[in-house]
Protein backbone atom coordinates (compact mmCIF):
# COMPACT_ATOMS: atom_id res chain seq x y z
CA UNK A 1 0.00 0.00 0.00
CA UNK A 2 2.79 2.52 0.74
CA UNK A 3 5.02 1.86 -2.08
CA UNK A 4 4.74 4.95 -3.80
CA UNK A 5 4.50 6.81 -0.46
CA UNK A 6 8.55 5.02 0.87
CA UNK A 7 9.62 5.75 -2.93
CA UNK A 8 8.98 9.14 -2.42
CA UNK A 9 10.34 9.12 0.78
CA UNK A 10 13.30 6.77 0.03
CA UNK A 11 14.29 9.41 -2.76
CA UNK A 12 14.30 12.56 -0.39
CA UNK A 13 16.63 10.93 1.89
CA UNK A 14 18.98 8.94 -0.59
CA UNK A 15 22.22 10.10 0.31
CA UNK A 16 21.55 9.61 3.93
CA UNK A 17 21.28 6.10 3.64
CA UNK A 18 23.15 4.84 0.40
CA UNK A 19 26.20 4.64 3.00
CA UNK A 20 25.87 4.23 6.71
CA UNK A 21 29.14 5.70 7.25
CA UNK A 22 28.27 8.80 4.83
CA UNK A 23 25.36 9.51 8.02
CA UNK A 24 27.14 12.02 10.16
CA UNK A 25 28.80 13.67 6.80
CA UNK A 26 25.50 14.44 5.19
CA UNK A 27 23.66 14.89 7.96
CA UNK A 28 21.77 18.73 7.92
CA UNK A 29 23.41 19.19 11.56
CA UNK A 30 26.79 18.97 9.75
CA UNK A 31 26.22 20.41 6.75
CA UNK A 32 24.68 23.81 7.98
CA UNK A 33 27.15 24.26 10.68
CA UNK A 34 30.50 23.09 8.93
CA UNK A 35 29.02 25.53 6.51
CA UNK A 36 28.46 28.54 8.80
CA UNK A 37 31.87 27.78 11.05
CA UNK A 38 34.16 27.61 7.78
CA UNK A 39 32.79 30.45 6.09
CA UNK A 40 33.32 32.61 9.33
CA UNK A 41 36.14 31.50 9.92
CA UNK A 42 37.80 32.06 6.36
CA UNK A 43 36.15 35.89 6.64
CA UNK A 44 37.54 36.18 9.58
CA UNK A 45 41.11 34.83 8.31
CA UNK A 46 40.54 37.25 5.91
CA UNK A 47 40.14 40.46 7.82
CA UNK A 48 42.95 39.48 9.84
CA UNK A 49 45.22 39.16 7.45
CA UNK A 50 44.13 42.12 5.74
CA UNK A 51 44.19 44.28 9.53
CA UNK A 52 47.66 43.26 9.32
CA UNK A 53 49.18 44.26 6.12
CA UNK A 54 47.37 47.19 6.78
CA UNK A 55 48.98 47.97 9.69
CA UNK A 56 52.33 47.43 8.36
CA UNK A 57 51.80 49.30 5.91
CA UNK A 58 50.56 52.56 7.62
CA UNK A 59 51.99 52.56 10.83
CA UNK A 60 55.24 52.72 11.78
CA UNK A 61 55.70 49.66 13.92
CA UNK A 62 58.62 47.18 14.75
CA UNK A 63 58.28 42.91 14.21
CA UNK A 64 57.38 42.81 18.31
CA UNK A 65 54.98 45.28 18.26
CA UNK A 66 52.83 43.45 14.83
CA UNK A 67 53.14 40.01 16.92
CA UNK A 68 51.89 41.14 19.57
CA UNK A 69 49.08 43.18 17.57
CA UNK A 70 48.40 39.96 15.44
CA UNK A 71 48.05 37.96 18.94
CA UNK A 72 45.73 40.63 19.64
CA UNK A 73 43.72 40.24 16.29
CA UNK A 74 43.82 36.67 16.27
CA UNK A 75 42.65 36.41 20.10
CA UNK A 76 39.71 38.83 18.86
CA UNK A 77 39.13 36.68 15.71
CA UNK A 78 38.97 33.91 18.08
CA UNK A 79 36.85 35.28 20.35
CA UNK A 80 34.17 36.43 17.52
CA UNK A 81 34.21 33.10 15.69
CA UNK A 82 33.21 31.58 19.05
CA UNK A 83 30.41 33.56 19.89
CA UNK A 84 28.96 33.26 16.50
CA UNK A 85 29.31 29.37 16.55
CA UNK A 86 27.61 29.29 20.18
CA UNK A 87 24.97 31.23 19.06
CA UNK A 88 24.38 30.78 15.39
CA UNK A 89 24.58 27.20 16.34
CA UNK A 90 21.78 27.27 18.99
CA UNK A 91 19.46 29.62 16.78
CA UNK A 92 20.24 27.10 13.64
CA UNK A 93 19.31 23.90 15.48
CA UNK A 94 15.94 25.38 17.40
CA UNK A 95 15.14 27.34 13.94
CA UNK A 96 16.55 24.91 11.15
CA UNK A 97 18.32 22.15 11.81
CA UNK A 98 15.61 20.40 14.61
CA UNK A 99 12.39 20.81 12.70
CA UNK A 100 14.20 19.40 9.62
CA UNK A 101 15.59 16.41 11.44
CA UNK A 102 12.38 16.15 12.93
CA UNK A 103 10.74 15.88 9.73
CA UNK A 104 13.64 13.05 8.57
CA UNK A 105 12.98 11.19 11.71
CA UNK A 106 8.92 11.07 10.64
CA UNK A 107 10.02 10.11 7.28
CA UNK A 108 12.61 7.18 8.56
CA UNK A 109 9.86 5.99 11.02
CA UNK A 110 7.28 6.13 8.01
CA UNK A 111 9.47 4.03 5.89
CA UNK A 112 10.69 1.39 8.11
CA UNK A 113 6.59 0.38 7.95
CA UNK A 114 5.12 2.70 10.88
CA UNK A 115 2.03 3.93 9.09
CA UNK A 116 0.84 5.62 12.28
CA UNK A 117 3.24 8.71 11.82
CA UNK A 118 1.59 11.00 9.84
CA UNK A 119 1.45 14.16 11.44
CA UNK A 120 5.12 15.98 12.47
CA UNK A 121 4.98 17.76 15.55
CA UNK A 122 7.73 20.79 14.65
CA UNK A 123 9.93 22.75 17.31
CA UNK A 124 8.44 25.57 18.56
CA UNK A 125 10.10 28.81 16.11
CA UNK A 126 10.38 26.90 12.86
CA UNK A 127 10.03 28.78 9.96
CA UNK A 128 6.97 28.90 8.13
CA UNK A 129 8.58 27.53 5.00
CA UNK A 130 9.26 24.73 7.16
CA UNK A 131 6.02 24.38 8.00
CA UNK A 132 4.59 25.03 4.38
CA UNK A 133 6.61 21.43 3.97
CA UNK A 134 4.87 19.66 6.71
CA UNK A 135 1.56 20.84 5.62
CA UNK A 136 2.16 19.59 1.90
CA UNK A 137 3.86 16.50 3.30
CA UNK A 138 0.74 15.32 5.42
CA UNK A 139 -1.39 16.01 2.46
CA UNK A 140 0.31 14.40 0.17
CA UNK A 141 0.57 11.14 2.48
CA UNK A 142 -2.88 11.17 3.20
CA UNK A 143 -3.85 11.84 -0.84
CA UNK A 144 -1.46 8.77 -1.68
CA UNK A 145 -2.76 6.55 1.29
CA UNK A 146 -6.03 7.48 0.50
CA UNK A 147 -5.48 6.31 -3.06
CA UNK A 148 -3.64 3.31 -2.19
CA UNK A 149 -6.39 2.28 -0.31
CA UNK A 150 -8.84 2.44 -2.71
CA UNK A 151 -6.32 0.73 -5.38
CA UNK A 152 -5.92 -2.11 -2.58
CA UNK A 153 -10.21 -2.22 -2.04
CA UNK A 154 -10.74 -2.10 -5.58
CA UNK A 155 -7.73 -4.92 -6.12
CA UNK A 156 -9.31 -7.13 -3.38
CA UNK A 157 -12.99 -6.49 -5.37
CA UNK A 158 -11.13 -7.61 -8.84
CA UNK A 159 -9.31 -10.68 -7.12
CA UNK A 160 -12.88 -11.35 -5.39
CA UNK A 161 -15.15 -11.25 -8.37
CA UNK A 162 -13.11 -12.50 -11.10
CA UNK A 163 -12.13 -15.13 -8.50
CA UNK A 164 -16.03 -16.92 -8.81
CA UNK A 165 -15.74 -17.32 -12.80
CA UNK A 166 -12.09 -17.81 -12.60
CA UNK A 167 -9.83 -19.87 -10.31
CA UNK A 168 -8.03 -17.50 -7.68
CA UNK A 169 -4.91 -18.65 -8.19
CA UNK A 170 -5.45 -17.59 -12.50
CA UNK A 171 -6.63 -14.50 -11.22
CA UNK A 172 -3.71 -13.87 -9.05
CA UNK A 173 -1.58 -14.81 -12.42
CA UNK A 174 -3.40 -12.66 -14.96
CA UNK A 175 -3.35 -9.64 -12.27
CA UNK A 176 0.37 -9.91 -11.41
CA UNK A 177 1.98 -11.06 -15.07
CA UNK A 178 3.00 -8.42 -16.86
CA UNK A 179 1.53 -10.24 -19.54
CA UNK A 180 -1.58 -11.78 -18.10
CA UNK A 181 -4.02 -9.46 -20.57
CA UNK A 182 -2.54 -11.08 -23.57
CA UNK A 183 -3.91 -13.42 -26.33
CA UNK A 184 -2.27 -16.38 -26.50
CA UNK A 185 -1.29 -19.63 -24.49
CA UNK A 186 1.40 -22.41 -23.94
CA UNK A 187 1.40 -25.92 -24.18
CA UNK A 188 0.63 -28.28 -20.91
CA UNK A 189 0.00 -31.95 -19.90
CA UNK A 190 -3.13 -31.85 -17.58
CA UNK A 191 -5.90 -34.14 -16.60
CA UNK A 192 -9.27 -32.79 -17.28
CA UNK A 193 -12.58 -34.06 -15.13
CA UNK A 194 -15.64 -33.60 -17.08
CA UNK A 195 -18.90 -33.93 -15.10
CA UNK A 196 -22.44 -33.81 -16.00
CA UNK A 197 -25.91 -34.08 -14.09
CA UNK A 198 -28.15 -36.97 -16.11
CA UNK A 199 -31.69 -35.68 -16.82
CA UNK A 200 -31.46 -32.71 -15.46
CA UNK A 201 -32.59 -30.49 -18.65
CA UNK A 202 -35.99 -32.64 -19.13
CA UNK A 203 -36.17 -32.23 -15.03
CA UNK A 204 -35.73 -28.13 -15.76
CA UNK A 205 -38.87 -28.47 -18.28
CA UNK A 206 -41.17 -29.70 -15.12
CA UNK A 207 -40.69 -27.57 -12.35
CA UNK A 208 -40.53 -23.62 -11.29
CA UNK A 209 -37.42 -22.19 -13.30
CA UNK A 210 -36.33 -20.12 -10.21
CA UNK A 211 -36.72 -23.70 -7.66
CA UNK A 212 -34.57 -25.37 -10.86
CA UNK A 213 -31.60 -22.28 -10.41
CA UNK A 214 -31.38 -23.16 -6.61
CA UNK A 215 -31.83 -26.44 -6.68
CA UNK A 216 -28.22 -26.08 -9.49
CA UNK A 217 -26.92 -23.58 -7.40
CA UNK A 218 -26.73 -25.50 -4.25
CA UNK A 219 -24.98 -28.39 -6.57
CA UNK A 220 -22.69 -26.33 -8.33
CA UNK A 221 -21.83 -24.85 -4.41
CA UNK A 222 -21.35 -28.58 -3.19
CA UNK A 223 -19.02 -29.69 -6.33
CA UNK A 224 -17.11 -26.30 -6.18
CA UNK A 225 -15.82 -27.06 -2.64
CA UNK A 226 -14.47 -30.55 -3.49
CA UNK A 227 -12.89 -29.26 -6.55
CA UNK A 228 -11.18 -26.37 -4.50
CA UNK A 229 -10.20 -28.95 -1.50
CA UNK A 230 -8.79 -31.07 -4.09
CA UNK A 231 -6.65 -28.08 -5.80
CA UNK A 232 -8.40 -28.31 -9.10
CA UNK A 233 -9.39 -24.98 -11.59
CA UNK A 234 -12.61 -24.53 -12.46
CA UNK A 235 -12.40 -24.01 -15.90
CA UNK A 236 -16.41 -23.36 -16.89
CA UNK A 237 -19.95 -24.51 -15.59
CA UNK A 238 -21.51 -25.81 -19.39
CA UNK A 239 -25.49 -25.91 -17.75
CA UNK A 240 -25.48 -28.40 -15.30
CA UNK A 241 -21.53 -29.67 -16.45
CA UNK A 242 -18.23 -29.20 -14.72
CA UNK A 243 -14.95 -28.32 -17.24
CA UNK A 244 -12.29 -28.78 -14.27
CA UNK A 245 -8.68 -29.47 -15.09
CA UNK A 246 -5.76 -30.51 -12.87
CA UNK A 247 -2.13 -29.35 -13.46
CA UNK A 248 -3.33 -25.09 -14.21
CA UNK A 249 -2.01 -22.90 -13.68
CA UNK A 250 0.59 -24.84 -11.97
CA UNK A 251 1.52 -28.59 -12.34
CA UNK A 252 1.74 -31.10 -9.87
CA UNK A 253 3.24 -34.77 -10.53
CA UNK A 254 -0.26 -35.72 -8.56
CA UNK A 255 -2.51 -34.27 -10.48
CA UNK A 256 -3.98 -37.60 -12.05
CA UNK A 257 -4.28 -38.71 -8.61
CA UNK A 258 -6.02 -35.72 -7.26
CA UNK A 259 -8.28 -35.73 -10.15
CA UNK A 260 -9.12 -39.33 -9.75
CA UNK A 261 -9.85 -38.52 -5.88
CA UNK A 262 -11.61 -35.48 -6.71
CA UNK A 263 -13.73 -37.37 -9.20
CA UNK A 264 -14.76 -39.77 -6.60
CA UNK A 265 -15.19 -37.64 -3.35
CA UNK A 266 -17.75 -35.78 -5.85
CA UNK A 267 -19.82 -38.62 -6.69
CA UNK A 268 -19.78 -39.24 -2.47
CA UNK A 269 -20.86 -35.75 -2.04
CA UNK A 270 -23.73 -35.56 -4.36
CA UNK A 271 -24.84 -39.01 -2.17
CA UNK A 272 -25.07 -36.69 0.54
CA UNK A 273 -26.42 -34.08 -1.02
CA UNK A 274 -29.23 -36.08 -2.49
CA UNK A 275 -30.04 -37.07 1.28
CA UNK A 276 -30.72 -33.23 1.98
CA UNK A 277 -32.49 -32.87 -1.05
CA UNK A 278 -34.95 -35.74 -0.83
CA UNK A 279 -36.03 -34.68 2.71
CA UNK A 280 -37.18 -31.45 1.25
CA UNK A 281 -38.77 -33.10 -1.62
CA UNK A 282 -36.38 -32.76 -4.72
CA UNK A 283 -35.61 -35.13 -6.99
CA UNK A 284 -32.64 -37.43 -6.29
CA UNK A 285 -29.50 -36.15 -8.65
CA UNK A 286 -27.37 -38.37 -10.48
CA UNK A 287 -24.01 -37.72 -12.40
CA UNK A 288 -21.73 -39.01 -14.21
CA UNK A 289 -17.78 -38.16 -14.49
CA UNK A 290 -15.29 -38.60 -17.34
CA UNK A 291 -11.41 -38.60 -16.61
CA UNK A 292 -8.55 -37.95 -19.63
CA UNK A 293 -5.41 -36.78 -19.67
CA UNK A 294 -3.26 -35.39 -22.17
CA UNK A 295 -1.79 -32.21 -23.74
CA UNK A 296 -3.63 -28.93 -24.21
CA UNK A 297 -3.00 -25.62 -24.76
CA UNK A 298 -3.38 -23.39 -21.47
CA UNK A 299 -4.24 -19.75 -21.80
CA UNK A 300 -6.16 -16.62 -23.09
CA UNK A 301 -8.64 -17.80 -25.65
CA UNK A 302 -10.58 -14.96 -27.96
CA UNK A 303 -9.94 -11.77 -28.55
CA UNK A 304 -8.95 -8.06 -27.70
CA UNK A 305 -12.86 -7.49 -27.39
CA UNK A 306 -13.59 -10.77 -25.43
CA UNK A 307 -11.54 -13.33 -23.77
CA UNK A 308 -11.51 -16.62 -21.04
CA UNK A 309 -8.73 -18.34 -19.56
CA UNK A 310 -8.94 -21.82 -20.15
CA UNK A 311 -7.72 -24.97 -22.21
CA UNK A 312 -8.63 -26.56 -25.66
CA UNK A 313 -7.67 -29.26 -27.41
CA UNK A 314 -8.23 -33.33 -28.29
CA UNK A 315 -7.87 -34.01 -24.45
CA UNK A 316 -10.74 -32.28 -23.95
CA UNK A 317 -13.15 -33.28 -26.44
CA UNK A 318 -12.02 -36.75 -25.47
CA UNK A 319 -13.15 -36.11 -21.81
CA UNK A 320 -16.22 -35.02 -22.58
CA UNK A 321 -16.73 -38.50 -25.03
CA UNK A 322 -15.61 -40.41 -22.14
CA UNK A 323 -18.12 -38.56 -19.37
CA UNK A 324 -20.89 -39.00 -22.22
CA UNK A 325 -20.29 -42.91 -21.38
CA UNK A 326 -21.03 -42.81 -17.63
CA UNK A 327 -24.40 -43.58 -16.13
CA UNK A 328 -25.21 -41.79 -12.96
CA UNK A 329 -23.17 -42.57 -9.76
CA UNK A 330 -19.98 -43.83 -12.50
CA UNK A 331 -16.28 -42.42 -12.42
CA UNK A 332 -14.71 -43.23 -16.14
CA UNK A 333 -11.24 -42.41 -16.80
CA UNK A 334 -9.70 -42.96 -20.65
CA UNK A 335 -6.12 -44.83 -20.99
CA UNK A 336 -3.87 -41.84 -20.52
CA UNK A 337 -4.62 -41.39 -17.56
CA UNK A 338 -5.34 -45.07 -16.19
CA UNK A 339 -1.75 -45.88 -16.84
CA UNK A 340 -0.53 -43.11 -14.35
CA UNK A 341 -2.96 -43.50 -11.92
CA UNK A 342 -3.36 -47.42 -12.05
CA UNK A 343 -0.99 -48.80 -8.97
CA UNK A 344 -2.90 -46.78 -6.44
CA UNK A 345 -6.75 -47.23 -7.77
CA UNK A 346 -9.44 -49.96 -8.66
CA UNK A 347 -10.90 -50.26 -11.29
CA UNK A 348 -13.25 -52.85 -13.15
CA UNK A 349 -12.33 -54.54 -16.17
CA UNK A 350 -12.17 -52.05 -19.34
CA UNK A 351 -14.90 -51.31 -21.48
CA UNK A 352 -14.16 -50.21 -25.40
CA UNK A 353 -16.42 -48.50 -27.80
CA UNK A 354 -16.23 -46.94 -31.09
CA UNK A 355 -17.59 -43.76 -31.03
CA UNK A 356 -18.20 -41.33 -34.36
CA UNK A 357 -15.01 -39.62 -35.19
CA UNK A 358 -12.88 -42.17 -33.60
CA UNK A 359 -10.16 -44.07 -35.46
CA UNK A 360 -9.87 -46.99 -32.92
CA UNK A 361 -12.46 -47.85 -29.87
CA UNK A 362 -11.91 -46.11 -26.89
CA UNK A 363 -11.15 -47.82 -24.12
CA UNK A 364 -12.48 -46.52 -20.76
CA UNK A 365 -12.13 -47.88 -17.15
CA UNK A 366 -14.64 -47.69 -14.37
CA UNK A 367 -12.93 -46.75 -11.48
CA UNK A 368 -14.71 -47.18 -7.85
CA UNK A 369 -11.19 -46.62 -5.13
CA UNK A 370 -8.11 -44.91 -4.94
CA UNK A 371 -5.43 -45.77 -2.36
CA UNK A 372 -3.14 -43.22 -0.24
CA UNK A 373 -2.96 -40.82 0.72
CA UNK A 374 -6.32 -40.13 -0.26
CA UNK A 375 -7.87 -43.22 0.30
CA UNK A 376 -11.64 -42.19 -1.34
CA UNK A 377 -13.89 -45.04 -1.83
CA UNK A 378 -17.07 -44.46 -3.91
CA UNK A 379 -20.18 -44.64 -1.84
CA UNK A 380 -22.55 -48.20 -2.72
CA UNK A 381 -25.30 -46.13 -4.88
CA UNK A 382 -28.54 -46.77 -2.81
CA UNK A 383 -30.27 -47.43 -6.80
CA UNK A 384 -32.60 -51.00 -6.44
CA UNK A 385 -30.74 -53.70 -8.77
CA UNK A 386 -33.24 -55.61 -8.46
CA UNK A 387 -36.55 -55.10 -10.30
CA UNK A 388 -40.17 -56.98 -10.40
CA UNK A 389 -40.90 -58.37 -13.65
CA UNK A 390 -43.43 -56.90 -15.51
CA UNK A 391 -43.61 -57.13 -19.63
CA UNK A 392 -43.89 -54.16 -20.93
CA UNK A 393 -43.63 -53.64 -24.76
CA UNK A 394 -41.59 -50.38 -26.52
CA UNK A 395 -40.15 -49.36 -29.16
CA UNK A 396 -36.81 -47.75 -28.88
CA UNK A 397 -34.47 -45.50 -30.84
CA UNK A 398 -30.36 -45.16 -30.88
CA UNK A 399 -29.28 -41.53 -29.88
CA UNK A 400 -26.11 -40.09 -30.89
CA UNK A 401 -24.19 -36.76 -30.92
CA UNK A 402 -28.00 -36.07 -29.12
CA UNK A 403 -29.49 -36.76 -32.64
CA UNK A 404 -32.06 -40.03 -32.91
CA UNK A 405 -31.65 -42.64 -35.43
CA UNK A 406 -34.60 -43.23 -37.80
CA UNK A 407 -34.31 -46.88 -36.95
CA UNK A 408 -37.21 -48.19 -34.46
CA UNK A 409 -36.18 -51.26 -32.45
CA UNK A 410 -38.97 -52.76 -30.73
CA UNK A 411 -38.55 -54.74 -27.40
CA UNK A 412 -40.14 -55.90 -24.03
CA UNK A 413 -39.34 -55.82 -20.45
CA UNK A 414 -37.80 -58.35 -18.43
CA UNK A 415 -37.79 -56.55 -15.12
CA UNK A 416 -38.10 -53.00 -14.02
CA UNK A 417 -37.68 -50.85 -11.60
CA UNK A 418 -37.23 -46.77 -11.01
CA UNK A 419 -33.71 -46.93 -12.08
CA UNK A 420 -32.98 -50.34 -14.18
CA UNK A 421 -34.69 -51.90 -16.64
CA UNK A 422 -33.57 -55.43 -18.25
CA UNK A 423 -35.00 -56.44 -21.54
CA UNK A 424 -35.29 -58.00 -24.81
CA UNK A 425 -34.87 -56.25 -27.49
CA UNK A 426 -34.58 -56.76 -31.52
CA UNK A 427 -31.89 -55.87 -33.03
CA UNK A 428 -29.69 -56.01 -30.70
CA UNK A 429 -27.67 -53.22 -29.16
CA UNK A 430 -24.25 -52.52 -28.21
CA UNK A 431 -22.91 -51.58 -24.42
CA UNK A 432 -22.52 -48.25 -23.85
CA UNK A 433 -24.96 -46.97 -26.24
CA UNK A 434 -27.81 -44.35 -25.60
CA UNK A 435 -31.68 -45.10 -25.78
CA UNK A 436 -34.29 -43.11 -25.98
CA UNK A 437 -37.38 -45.28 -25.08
CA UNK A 438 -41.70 -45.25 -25.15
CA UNK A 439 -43.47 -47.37 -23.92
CA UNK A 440 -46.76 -49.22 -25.69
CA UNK A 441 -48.23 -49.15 -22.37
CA UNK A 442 -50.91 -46.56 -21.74
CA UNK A 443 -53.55 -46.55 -18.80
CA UNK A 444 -56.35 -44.23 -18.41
CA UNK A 445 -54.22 -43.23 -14.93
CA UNK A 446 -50.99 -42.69 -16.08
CA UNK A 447 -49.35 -43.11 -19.53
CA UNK A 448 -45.41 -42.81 -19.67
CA UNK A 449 -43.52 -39.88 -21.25
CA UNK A 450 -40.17 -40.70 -22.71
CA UNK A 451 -37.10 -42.16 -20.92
CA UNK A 452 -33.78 -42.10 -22.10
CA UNK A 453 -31.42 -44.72 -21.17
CA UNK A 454 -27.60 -46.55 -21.69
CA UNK A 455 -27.25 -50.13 -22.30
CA UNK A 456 -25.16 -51.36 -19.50
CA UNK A 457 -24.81 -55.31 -20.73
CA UNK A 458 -25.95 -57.72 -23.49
CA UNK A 459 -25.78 -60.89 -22.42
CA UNK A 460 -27.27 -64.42 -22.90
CA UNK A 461 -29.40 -66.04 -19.88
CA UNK A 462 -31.63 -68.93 -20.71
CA UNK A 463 -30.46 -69.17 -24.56
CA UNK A 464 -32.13 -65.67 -24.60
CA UNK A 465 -30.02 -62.07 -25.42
CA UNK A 466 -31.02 -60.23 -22.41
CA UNK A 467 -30.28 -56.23 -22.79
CA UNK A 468 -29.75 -54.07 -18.97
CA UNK A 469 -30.92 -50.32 -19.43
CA UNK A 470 -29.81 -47.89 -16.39
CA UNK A 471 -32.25 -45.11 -16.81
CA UNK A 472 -30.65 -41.21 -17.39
CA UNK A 473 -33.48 -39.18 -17.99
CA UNK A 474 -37.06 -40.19 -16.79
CA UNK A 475 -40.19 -37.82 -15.67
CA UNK A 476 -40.41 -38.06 -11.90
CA UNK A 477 -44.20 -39.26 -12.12
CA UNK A 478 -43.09 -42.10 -14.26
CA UNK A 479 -40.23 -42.63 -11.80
CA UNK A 480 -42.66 -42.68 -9.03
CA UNK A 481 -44.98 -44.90 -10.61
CA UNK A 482 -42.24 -47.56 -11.13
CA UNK A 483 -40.80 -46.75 -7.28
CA UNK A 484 -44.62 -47.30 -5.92
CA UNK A 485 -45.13 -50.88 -8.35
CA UNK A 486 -41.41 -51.65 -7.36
CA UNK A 487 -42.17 -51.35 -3.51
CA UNK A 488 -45.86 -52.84 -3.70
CA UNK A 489 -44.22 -55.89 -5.32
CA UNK A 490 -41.51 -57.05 -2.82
């Protein structure tokens, strides 16, 4: 706050303190009285000699009689230059030399970080001109103190603001760099956690929008803190996603682990989260999480007009594929970042699928533990596995890139229940792909909206290709309805 202030100040007393032993030299004690004594004392050298050649001159007068007139001179000289020093010197140091000290003192004090001394309390006798310098020094310190407060308030309010849509610590680097403002960005090896809420947007379309922006809000709060205890950036909240990368702005050799443990100590918060919520009637939330890492390029993204800090590239993108995998409850994490991570984690066998753009399957790995020192274990998911069987006939469509096939695949239900569903269907499907499903089933009571699933297994039973749907988007009547049936038949 006082840097400009102890410049200032630092300036005006320079040669005072460049050398310590330079102190009593420059001081204004010595200075004003060696330059009052030798001045005296060369005008008085001066009349003397010039009494005496004078004398010689004029008067008539042997080599005794001008000693003992120059010993008379010189005793005179003597006796002047004494009074003058005695009391030039005591009207210089209560006039001059004492209220400037005075001030140097305040200034010393000021700069070795005493902010309290503001005002100078002169010597009685000091000349106004003196004083005219105390008066302009206490303004200006309290102008520049004044200012540097405000800079430091309106600093704090930057750091403060910018620090909820930005990480603090990128803040603190785009505020301090010299070059923090400009376009452009470096290359960086980080692990990026992709997260997203599953059927939260059809949820949105049923209730009160304001209820649907706290009900987020209280999520995005509960994810935020994990991500922060974990030392991960925030990159962006996409809706109802989490962008948040590991290794920016600085880079950790942990920062697969942390991300791994982050991932999971998420999924165990929105567990307890969803206890809160369903006590004050909400829905229960599920998410899913994608883990990659790779190399991206780290930076200011945009233009002069408008720009974000954050990442892009393939690592990304690939994330975000992997996350679009999960079902709610799951932690996926890609290859990259399975082979750093894999001695201190389990995981269950891979899965590999070929997505659209891909030139070989991508292989992901559930991963449900990591080992110290952060020892995170993902919380059982309180979902039923275990349905009543009921057949129910549907017809059923493959989604992709959010776009639905023409296709229609028709099947029936095995067993159901609010969460799973297990069925035959024709053709088959692959694992990992996305449904979205109607039922034929209509009642005057109740008739089902759409549900949107992922096929979690294909498998034989009973020379018969059985299909396992884990629900990700459902209308919370129609997930009531199956709860109630569910719980009516055990």
């Amino acid at each position: 706050m006082k840097d400009a202030i102890i410049s200032f100040l630092r300036s005006t007393n320079k040669k005072m303190s460049s050398n310590p032993n330079n102190n009593k030299k420059n001081s204004v004690r010595a200075v004003v009285l060696m330059g009052v004594f030798w001045r005296i004392l060369i005008i008085e050298g001066i009349l003397l000699v010039g009494t005496l050649i004078y004398a010689a001159l004029t008067e008539d007068r042997g080599s005794v009689e001008l000693f003992w007139y120059a010993i008379r001179i010189i005793s005179l000289v003597a006796i002047i230059v004494l009074f003058m020093m005695v009391t030039l010197k005591s009207f210089l140091e209560r006039r001059i030399i004492s209220p400037l000290e005075t001030i140097a003192a305040a200034n010393q004090r000021f700069q070795d970080n005493d902010s309290s001394v503001r005002e100078v309390n002169l010597p009685e006798g000091a000349p106004k001109e003196i004083k005219g310098i105390v008066s302009s020094r206490t303004q200006m310190l309290n102008t520049i103190l004044k200012i540097s407060e405000e800079r430091l308030h309106l600093v704090k309010f930057i750091r403060n603001t910018f620090g909820r849509y930005l990480s603090k610590r990128v803040v603190d680097e785009i505020l301090e760099s010299p070059n923090g403002q400009e376009i452009g960005g470096h290359r960086k090896t980080v692990t990026v956690v992709m997260s997203d809420l599953r059927g939260f947007t059809s949820l949105s379309e049923t209730r009160d929008p304001e209820d649907m922006v706290r009900l987020l809000n209280r999520y995005l709060e509960r994810m935020s803190k994990v991500i922060v205890e974990y030392d991960g950036m925030i990159d962006e909240f996409i809706g109802d996603a989490i962008l948040t990368v590991f290794g920016v702005p600085e880079e950790h050799d942990d920062d697969p682990l942390r991300a791994v443990a982050c991932a999971l100590a998420m999924q165990n918060a929105l567990v307890e989260l969803n206890n809160e919520l369903t006590h004050e009637g909400y829905p229960v939330l599920e998410m899913g999480i994608g883990i990659n890492t790779g190399s991206v390029i780290v930076g200011n993204i945009g233009s002069e007009i408008r720009a974000k800090y954050g990442i892009v590239g393939a690592t990304v993108n690939m994330a975000s594929r992997i996350e679009s995998n999960t079902v709610g409850g799951e932690v996926l994490m890609g290859e990259s970042t399975y082979r750093l991570v894999k001695e201190a984690v389990t995981a269950d066998p891979p899965h590999t699928v070929m997505m659209k753009g891909l030139k070989r399957p991508l292989v992901i790995y559930p991963v449900t533990a990591i080992g110290p020192p952060y020892n995170v274990k993902l919380a059982p998911q309180t979902a039923n596995k275990h349905g009543m069987e009921m057949n129910l006939p549907f017809h059923c469509w493959k989604v992709e890139d959010k776009k639905m096939a023409s296709e229609t695949m028709s099947g029936e239900t095995i067993t159901i229940n609010e969460n799973l569903i297990t069925a035959s269907v024709e053709p088959h499907l692959e694992p990992l792909a996305d449904i979205k499903l109607i039922f034929d089933f209509c009642m005057d009571a109740h008739c089902f909206d759409d549900i949107y699933a992922k096929v979690l297994s294909v498998e034989e039973q009973n020379n018969k290709i059985v299909t396992r749907f884990r629900i990700t988007s459902i209308n919370q009547k129609d997930r009531d309805i199956l709860k109630k049936w569910t719980s009516e038949a055990s």
